[in-house]
C-alpha atoms as a PDB file:
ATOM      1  CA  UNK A   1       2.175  -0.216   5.385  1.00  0.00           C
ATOM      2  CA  UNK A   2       5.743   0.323   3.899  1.00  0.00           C
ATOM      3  CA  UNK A   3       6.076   3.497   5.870  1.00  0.00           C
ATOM      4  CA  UNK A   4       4.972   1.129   8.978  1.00  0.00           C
ATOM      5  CA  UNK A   5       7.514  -1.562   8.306  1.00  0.00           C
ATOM      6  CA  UNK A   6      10.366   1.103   7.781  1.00  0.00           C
ATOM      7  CA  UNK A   7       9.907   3.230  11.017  1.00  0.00           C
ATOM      8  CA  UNK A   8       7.864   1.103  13.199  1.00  0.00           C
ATOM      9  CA  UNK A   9       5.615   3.522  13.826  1.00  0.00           C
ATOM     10  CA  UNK A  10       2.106   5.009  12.157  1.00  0.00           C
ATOM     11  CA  UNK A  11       3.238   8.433  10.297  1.00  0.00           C
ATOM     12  CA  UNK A  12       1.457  11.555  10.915  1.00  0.00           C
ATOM     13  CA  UNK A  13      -0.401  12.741   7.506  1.00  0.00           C
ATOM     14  CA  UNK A  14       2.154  15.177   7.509  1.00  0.00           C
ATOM     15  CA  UNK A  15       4.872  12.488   7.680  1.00  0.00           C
ATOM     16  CA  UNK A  16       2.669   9.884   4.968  1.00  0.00           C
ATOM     17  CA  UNK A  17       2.622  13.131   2.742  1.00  0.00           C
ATOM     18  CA  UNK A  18       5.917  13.504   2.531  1.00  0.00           C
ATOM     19  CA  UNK A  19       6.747   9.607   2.472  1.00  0.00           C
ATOM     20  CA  UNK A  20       4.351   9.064  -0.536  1.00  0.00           C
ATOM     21  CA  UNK A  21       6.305  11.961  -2.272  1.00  0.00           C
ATOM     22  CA  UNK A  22       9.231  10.060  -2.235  1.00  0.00           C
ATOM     23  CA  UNK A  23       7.723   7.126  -3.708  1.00  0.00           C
ATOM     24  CA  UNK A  24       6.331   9.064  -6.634  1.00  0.00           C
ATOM     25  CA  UNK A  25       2.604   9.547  -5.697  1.00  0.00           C
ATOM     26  CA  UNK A  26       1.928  12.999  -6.027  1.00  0.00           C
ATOM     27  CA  UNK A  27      -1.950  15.055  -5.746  1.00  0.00           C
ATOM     28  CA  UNK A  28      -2.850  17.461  -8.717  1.00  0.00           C
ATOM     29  CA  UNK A  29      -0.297  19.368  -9.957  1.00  0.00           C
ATOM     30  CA  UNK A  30       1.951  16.777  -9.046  1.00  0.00           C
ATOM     31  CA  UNK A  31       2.014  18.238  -5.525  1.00  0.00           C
ATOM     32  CA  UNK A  32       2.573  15.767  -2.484  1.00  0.00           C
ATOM     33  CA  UNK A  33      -0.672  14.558  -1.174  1.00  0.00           C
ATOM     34  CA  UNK A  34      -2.694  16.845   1.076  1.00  0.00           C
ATOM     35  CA  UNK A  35      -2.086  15.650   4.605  1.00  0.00           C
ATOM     36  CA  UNK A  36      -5.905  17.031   5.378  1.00  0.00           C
ATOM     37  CA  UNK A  37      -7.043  14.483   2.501  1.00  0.00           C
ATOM     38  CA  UNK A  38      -5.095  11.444   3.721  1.00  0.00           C
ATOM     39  CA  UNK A  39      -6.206  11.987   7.258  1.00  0.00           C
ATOM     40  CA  UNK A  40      -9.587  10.936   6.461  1.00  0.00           C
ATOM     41  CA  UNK A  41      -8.196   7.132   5.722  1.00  0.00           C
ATOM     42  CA  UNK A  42      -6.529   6.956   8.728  1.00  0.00           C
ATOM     43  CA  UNK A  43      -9.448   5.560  10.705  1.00  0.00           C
ATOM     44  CA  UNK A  44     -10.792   3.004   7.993  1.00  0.00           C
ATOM     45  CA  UNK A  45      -7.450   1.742   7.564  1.00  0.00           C
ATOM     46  CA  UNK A  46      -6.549   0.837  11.642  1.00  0.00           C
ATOM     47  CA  UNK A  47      -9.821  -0.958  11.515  1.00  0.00           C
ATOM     48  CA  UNK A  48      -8.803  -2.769   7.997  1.00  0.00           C
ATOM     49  CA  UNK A  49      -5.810  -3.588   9.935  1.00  0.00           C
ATOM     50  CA  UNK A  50      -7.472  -5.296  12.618  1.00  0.00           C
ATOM     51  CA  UNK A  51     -10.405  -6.738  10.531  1.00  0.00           C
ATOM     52  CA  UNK A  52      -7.506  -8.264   7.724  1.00  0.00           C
ATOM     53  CA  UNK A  53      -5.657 -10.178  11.304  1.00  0.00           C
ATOM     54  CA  UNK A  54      -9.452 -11.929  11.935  1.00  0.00           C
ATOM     55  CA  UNK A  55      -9.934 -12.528   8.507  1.00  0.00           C
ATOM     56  CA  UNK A  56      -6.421 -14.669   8.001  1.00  0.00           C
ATOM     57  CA  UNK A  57      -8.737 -17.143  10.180  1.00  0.00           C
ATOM     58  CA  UNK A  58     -11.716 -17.386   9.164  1.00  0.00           C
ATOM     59  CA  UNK A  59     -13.557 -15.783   5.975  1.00  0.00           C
ATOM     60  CA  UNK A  60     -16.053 -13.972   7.544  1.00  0.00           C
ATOM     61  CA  UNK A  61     -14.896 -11.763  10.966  1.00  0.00           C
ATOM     62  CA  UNK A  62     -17.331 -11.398  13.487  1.00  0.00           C
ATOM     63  CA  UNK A  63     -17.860  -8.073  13.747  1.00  0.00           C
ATOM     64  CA  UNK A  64     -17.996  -7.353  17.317  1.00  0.00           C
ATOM     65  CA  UNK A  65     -14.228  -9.169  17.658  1.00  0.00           C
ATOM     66  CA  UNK A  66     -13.347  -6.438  15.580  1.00  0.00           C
ATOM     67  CA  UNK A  67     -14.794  -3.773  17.736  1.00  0.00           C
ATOM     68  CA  UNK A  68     -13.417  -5.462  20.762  1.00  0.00           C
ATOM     69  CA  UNK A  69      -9.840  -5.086  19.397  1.00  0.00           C
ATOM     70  CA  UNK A  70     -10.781  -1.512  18.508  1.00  0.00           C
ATOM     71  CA  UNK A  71     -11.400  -0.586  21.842  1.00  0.00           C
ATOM     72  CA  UNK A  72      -8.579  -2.553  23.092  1.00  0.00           C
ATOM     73  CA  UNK A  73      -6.045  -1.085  20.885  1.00  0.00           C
ATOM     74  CA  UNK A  74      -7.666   2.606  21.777  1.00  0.00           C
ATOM     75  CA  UNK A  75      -8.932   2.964  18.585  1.00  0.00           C
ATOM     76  CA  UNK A  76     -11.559   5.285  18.491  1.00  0.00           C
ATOM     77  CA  UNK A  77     -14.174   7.606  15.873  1.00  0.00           C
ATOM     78  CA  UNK A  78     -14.711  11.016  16.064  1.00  0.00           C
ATOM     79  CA  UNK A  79     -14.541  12.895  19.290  1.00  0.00           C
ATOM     80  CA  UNK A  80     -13.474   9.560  20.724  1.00  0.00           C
ATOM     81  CA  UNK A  81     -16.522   7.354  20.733  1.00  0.00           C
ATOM     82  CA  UNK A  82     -16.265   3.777  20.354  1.00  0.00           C
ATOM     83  CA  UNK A  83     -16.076   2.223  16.999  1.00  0.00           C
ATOM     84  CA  UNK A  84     -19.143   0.621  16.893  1.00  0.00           C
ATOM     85  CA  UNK A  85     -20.549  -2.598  15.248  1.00  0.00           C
ATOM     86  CA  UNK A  86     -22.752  -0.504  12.582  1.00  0.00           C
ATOM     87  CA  UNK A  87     -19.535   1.489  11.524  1.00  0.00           C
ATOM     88  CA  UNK A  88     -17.920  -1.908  11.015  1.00  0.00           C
ATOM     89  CA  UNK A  89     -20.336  -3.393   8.514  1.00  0.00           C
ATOM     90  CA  UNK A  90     -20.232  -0.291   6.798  1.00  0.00           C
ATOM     91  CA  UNK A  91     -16.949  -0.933   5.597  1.00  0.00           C
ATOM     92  CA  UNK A  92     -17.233  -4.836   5.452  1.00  0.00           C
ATOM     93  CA  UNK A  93     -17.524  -4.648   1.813  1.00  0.00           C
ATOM     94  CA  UNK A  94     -14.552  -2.189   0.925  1.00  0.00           C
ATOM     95  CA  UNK A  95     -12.551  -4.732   3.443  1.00  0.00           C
ATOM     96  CA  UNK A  96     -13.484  -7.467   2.093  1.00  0.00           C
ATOM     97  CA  UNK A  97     -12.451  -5.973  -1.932  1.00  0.00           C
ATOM     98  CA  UNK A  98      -9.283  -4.560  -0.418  1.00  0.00           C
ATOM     99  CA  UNK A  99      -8.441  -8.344   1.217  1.00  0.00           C
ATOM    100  CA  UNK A 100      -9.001  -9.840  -2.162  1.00  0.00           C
ATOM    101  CA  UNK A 101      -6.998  -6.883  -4.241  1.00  0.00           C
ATOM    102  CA  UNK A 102      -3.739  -7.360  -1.383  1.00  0.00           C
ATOM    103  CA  UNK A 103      -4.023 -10.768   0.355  1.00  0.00           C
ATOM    104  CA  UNK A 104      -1.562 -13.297  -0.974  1.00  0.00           C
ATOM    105  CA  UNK A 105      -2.325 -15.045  -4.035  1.00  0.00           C
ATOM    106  CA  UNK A 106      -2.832 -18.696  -2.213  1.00  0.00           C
ATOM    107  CA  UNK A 107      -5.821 -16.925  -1.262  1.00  0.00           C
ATOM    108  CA  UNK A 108      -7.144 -16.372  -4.763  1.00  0.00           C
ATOM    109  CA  UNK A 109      -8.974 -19.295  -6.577  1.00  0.00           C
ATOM    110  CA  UNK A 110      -6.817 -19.524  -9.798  1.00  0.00           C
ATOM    111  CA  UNK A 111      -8.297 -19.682 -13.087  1.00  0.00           C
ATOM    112  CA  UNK A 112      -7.362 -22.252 -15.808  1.00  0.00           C
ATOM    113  CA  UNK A 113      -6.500 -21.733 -19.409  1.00  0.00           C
ATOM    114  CA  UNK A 114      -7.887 -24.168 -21.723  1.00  0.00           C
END
């Protein structure tokens, strides 16, 4: 998302690899990430993206809105089929624990201290 803010644009995994170098995350060996590994989150995270702008309105997306913005934003799954409802609710839950781990804390219940 940083990298998104600063150049306005979605890096390459060649680009993010480099990028995440700079900010001191390094693979084994302390060796920039591979760009082959960080491909593979590329596709989660557009949906994320578009399943984290429903969820600032309601708590629980419907699904095929999601999918619909998929499609409309040319986001598509391997060998460009349509990202589909199923492939959606397969990530729900890692969504919804990545919403609650970066969405503002106003968003969190708060806890008292006796």
């Amino acid at each position: 998302m940083a990298y998104q803010t600063e150049h306005k644009t979605e890096p390459t995994a060649e680009q993010l690899s480099a990028y995440l170098a700079t900010q001191g995350l390094h693979g084994r060996g302390k060796q920039p990430l591979s760009p082959s590994n960080l491909r593979r989150h590329f596709l989660p995270w557009r949906i994320y993206t578009i399943w984290a702008k429903h969820r600032q309105n309601t708590d629980n997306p419907r699904i095929q809105d999601v999918a619909r913005d998929c499609a409309s934003r040319n986001i598509t799954g391997q060998y460009n089929r349509p990202i589909t409802t199923d492939y959606i609710t397969t990530h729900t839950t890692d969504f919804q624990r990545r919403w609650q781990a970066i969405s503002p804390t106003l968003d969190r219940p708060t806890s008292t201290q006796p």
